[in-house]
Protein backbone atom coordinates (compact mmCIF):
# COMPACT_ATOMS: atom_id res chain seq x y z
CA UNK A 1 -23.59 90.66 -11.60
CA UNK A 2 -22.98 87.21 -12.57
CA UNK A 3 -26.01 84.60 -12.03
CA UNK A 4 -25.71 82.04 -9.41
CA UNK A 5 -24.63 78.84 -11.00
CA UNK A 6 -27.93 76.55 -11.27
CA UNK A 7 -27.16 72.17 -10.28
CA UNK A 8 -28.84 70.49 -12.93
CA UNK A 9 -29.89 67.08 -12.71
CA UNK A 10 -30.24 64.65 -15.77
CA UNK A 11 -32.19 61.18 -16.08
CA UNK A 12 -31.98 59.14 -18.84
CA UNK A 13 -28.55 60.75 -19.50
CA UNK A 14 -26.98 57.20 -21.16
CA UNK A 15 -29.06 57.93 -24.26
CA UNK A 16 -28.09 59.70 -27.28
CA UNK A 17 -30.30 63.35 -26.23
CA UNK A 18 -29.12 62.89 -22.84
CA UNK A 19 -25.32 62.68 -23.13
CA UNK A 20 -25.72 65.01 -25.70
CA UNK A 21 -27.45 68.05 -22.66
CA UNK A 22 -24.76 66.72 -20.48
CA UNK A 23 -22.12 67.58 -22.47
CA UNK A 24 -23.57 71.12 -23.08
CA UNK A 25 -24.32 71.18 -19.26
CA UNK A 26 -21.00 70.72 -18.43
CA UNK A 27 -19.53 73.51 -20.90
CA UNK A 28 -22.17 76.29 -19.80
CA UNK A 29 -21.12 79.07 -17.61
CA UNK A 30 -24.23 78.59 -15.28
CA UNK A 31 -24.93 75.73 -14.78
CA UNK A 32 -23.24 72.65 -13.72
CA UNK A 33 -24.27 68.96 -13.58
CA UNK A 34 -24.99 67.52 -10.42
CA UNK A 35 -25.83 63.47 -11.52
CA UNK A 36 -26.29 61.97 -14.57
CA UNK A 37 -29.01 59.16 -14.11
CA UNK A 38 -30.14 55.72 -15.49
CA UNK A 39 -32.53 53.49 -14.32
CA UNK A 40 -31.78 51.02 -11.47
CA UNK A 41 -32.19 47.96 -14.05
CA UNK A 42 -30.09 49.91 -16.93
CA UNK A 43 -27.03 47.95 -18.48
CA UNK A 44 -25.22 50.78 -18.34
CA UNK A 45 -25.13 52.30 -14.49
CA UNK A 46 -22.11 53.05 -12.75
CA UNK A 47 -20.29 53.33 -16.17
CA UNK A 48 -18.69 56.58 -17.15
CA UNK A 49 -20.32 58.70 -19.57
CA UNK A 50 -17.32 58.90 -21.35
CA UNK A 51 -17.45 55.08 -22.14
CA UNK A 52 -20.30 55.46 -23.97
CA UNK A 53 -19.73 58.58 -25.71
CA UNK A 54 -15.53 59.15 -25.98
CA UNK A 55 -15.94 61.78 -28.25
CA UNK A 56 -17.31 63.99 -25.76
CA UNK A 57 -13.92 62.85 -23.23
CA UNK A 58 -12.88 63.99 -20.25
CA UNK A 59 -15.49 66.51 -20.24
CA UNK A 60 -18.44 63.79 -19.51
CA UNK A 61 -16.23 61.45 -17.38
CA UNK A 62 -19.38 61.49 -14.93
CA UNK A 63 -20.76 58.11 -13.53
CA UNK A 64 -24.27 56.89 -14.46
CA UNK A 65 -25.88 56.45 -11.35
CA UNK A 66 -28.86 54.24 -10.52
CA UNK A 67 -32.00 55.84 -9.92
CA UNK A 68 -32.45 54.47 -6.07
CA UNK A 69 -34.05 55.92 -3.55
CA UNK A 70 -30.43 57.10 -2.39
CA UNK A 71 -31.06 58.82 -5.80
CA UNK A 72 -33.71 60.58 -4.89
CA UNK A 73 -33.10 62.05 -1.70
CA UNK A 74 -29.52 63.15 -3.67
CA UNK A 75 -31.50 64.68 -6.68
CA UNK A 76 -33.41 66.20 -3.40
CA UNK A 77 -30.91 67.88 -1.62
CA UNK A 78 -28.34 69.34 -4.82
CA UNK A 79 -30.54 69.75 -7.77
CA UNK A 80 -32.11 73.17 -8.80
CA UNK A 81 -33.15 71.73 -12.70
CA UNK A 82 -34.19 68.34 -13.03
CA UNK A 83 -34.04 67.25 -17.20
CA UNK A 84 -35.75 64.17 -18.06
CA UNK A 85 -34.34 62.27 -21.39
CA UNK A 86 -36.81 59.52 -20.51
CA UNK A 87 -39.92 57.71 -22.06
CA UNK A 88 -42.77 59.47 -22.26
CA UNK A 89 -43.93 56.92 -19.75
CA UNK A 90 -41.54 57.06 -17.09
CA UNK A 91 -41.73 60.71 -17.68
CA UNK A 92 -45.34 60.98 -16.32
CA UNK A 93 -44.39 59.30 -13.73
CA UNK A 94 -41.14 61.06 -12.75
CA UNK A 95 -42.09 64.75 -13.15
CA UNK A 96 -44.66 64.63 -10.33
CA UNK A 97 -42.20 63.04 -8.22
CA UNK A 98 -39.57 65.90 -8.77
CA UNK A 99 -42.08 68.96 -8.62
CA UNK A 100 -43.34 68.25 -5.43
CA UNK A 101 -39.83 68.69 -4.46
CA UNK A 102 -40.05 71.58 -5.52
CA UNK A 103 -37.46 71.44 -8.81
CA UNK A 104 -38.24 72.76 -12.04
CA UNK A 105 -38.12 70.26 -14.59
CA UNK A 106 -37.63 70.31 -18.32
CA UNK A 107 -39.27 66.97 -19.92
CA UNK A 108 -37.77 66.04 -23.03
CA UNK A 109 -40.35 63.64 -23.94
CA UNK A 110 -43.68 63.74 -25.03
CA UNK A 111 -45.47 63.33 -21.54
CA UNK A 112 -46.98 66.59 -21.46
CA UNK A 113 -47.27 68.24 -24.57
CA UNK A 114 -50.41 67.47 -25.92
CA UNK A 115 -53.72 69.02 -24.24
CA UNK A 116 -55.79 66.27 -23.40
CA UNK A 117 -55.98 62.58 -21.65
CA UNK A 118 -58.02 61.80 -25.02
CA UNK A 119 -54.90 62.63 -27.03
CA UNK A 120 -52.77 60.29 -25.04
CA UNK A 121 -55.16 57.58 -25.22
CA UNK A 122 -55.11 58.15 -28.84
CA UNK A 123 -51.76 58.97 -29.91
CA UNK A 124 -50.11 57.49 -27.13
CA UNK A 125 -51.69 54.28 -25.98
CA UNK A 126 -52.02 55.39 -22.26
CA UNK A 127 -54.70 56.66 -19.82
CA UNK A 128 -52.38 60.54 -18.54
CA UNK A 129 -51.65 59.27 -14.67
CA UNK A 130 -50.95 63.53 -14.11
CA UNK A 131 -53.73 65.99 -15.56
CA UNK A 132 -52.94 68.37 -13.25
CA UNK A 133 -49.65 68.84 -14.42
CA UNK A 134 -50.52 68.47 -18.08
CA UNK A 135 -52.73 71.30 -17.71
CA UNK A 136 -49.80 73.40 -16.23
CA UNK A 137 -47.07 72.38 -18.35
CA UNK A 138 -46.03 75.12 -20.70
CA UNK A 139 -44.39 74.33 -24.57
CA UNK A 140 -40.89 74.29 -24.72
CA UNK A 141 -40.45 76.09 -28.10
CA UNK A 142 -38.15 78.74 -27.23
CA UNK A 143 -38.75 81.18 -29.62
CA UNK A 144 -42.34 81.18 -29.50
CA UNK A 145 -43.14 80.57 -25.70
CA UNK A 146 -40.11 82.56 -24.09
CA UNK A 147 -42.08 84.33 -21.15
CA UNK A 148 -44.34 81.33 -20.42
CA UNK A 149 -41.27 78.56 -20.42
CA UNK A 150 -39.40 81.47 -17.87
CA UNK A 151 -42.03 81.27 -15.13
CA UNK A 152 -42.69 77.17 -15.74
CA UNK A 153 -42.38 74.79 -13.01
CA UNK A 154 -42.64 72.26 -15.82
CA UNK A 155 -41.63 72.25 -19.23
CA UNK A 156 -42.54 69.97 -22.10
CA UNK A 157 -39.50 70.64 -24.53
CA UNK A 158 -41.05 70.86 -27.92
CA UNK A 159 -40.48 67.85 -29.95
CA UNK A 160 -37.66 67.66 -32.97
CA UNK A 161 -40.02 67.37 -35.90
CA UNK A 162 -42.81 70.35 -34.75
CA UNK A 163 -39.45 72.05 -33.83
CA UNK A 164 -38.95 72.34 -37.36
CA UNK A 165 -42.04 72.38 -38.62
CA UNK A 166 -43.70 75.07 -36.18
CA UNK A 167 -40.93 77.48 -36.70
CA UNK A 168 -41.40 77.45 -40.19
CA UNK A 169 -45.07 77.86 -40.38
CA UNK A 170 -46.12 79.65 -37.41
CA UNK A 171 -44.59 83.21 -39.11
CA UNK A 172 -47.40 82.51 -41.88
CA UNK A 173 -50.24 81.67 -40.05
CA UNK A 174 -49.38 85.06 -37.61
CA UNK A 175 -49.65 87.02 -40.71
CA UNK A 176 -52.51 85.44 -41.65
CA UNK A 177 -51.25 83.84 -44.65
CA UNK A 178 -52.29 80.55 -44.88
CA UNK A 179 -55.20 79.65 -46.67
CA UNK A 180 -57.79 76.70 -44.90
CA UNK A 181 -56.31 73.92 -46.83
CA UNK A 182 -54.58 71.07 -45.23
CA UNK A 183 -50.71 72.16 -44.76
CA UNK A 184 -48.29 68.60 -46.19
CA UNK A 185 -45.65 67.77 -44.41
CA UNK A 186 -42.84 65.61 -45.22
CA UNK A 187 -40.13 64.82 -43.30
CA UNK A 188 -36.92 62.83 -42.83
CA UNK A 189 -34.51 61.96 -39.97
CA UNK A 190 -31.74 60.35 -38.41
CA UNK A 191 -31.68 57.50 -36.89
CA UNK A 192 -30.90 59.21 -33.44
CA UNK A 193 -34.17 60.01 -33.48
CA UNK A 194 -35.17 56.60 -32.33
CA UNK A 195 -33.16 56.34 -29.26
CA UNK A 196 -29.97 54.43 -28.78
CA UNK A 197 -31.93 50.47 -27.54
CA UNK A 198 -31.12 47.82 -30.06
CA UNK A 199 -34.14 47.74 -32.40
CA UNK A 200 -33.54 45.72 -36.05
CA UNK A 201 -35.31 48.58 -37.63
CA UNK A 202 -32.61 51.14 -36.71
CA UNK A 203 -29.87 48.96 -37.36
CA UNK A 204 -27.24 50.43 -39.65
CA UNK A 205 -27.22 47.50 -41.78
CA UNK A 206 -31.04 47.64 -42.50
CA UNK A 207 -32.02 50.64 -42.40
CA UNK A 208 -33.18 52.68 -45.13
CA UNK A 209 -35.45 55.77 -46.13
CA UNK A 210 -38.36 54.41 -45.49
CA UNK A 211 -42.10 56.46 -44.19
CA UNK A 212 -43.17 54.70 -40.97
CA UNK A 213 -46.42 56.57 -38.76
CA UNK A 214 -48.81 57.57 -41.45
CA UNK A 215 -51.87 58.78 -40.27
CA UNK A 216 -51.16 58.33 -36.28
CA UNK A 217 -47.40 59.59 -35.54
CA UNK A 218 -48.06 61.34 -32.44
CA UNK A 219 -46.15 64.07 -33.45
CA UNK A 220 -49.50 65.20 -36.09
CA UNK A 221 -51.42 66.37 -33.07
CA UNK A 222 -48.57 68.25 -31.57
CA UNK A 223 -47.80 70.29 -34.59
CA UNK A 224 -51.80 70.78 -35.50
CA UNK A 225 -52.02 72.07 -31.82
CA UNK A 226 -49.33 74.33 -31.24
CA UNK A 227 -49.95 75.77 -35.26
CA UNK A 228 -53.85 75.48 -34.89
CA UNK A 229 -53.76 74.47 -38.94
CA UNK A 230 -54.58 71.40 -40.16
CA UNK A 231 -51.82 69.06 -41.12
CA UNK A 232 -51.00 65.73 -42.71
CA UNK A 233 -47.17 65.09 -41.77
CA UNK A 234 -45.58 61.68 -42.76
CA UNK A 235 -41.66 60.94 -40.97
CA UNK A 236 -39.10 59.12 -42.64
CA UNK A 237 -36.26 57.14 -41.31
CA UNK A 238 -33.29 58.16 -42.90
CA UNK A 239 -29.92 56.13 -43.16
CA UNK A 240 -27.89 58.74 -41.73
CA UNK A 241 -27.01 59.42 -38.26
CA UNK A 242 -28.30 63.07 -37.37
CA UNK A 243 -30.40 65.75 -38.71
CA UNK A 244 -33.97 66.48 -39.74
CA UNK A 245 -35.15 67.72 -42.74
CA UNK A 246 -38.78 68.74 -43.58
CA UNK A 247 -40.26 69.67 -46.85
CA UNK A 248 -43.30 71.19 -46.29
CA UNK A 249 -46.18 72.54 -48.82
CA UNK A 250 -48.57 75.15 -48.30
CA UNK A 251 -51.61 77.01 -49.67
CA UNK A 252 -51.46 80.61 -49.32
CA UNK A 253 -54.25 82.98 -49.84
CA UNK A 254 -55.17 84.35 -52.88
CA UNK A 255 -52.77 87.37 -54.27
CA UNK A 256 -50.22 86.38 -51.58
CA UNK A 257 -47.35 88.56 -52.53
CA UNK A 258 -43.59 87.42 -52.06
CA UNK A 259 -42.72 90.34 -50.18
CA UNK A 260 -45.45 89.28 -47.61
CA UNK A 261 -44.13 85.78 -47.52
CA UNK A 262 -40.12 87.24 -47.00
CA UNK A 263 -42.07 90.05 -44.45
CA UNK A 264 -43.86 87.78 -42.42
CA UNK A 265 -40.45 85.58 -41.34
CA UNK A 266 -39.02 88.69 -40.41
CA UNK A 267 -40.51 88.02 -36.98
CA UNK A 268 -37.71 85.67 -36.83
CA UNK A 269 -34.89 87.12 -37.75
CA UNK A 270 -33.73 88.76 -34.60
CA UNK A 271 -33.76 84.90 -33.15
CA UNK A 272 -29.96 84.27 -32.68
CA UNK A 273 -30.68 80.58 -33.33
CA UNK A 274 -32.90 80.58 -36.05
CA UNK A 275 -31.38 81.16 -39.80
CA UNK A 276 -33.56 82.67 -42.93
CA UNK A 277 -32.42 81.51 -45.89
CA UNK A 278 -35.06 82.85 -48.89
CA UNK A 279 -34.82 80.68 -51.77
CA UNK A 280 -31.70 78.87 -50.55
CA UNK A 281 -32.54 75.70 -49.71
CA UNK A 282 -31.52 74.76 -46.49
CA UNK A 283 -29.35 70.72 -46.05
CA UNK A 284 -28.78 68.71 -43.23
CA UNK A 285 -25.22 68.77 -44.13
CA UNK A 286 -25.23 72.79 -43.05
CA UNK A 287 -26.88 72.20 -39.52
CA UNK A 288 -25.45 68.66 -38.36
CA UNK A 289 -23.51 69.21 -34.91
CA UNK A 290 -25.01 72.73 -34.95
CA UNK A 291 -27.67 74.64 -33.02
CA UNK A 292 -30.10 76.34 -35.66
CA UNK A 293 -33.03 75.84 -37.75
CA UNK A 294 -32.58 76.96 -41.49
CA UNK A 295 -35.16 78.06 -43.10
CA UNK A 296 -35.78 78.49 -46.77
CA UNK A 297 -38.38 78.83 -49.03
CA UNK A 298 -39.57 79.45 -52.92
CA UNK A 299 -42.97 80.41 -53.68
CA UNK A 300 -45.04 80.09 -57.05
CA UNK A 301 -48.52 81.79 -56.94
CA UNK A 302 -50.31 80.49 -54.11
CA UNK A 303 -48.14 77.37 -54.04
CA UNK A 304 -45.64 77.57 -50.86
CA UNK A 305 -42.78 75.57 -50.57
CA UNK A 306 -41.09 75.92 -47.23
CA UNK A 307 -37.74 73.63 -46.34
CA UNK A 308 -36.22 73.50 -42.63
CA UNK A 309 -33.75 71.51 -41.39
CA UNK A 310 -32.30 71.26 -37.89
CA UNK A 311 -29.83 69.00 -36.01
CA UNK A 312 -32.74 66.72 -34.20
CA UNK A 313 -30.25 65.88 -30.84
CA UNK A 314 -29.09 70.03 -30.91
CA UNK A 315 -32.35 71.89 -31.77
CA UNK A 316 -34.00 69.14 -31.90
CA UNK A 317 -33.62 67.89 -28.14
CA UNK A 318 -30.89 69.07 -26.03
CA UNK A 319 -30.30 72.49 -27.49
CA UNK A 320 -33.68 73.00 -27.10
CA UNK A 321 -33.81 72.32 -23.14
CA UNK A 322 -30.77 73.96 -22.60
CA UNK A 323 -32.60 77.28 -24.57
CA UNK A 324 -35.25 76.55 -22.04
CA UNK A 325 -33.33 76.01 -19.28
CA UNK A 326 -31.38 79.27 -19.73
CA UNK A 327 -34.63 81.60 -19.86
CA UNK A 328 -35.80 79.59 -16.31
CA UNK A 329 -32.63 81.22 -15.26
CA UNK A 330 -32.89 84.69 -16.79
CA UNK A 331 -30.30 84.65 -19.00
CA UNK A 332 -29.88 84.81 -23.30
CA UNK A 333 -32.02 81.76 -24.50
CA UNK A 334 -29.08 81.19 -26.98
CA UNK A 335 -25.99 81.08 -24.05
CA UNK A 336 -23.92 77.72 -24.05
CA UNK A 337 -24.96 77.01 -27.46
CA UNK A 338 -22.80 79.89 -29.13
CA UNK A 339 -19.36 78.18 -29.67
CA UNK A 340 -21.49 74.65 -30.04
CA UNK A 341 -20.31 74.34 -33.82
CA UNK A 342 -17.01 75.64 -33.72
């Protein structure tokens, strides 16, 4: 018996992880987009979709309508999912507003992933206006959380760089691999990553690959919570468009074998989405425009090496929702993303 097709509801859809959900929205068997959203002082509402992104078509020739009360009360009455490709803080301030409608809603920001209001204030620079909902939001990482993220009212997407970080090193520390050391991460991205507003440091012209967020990138505590390891991860800005790569380094325990290392990520290899690659070195080149994480890794001693790449609007972002999104609904975490590369 075919599921009943699910309205799904985006705001923020004008920017680059937005259109990007929209345009898988409008492709998947069940589920279908009832409003694409901006906000009511956004440069680009009441434009098509298709303006902004024409490689996407006819397929996203969907207005961007203001978020007005009208909105609301729309949102209201024909949305079963609401997706939020917002700030983290209009997020905080949005979900609320939405649950007590009753909707489920899939936050693709960082509003509630981390544990605490201390972590915000930290990492963040705010004071958590919705505790009671950070406490209830469950980790959209598909893979790792699939039960939890199906019962959710509210689910905090995982972000694009623990995406690729916690897939590759949660396998190790379930085996009990890892030694106590501090795991290194370093990683580098597109310049999706930082949204589509005009900022000089994203501009094509100047940028570069350059670290930025040492020490404080607020994506530290959200891999160091959702791994429970210890980590020191530095981003990159890459010039390129798309994609995430992350080298990452790793002590193992002593007499760590190779076959324990291979063993271990065999948890993962059922994972339709989710690509084990040894001691080939995963590229952005091979995941750009496409729905995995690759994983590879070469291992000398105790020394780990582990290399992951994923597309950071696919995996990264809107894959990732839609994966969540799809086990709300009861169906394969990986449908609607199938045919996304071909």
């Amino acid at each position: 018996m075919m599921s009943k097709t699910k309205e799904v509801a985006i705001v923020g859809a004008s920017g680059y992880s937005g259109a990007e959900l929209a345009s898988l929205i409008a492709k998947h068997p069940n589920f279908s987009l009832s409003g694409c959203y901006v906000s009511e002082q956004s440069l680009d509402k009441n434009k098509l979709l298709s303006q902004l992104y024409p490689e996407h078509g006819v397929l996203l020739d969907t207005p961007l309508l203001p978020l007005s009360n009208s909105a609301f009360a729309e949102i209201n009455a024909q949305a079963d999912y609401v997706c939020l490709c917002t700030d983290h803080e209009v997020s905080v301030t949005l979900a609320p507003k939405f649950l007590a409608m009753g909707k489920r809603v899939f936050d693709l920001s960082g509003g509630f992933r981390l544990a605490t209001n201390a972590d915000y204030e930290h990492y963040y620079g705010f004071s958590h206006p919705s505790l009671q909902w950070l406490e209830q939001a469950e980790y959209g990482l598909a893979e790792w959380n699939a039960k939890a993220i199906s019962q959710a009212q509210l689910v905090a997407v995982a972000g694009c760089y623990p995406t690729a970080a916690l897939n590759a090193l949660k396998p190790l520390k379930q085996a009990g691999l890892l030694s106590q050391q501090q795991i290194i991460i370093n990683a580098v991205s597109g310049v999706t990553g930082a949204g589509r507003k005009a900022n000089i440091n994203t501009h094509f012209c100047e940028v570069s690959l350059s670290p930025y967020g040492l020490f404080n990138h607020r994506h530290t505590p959200e891999i160091t919570q959702y791994l429970d390891h210890d980590v020191l991860f530095t981003p990159h800005l890459g010039n390129f468009a798309r994609g995430i790569l992350e080298t990452i380094y790793v002590q193992l325990n002593p007499e760590v074998t190779h076959q324990q290392v291979a063993q271990a990520y065999q948890v993962l290899a059922d994972e339709p989405l989710i690509r084990l690659k040894g001691d080939q070195l995963p590229s952005i080149k091979g995941v750009v425009g496409q729905p995995f994480v690759d994983i590879g890794w070469q291992q000398q001693g105790c020394q780990l090496i582990v290399v992951v790449a994923i597309d950071n609007l696919l995996k990264g972002a809107a894959g990732q929702a839609l994966q969540c999104m799809n086990l709300a609904h009861g169906l394969a975490p990986e449908l609607g993303l199938n045919g996304v590369w071909s």
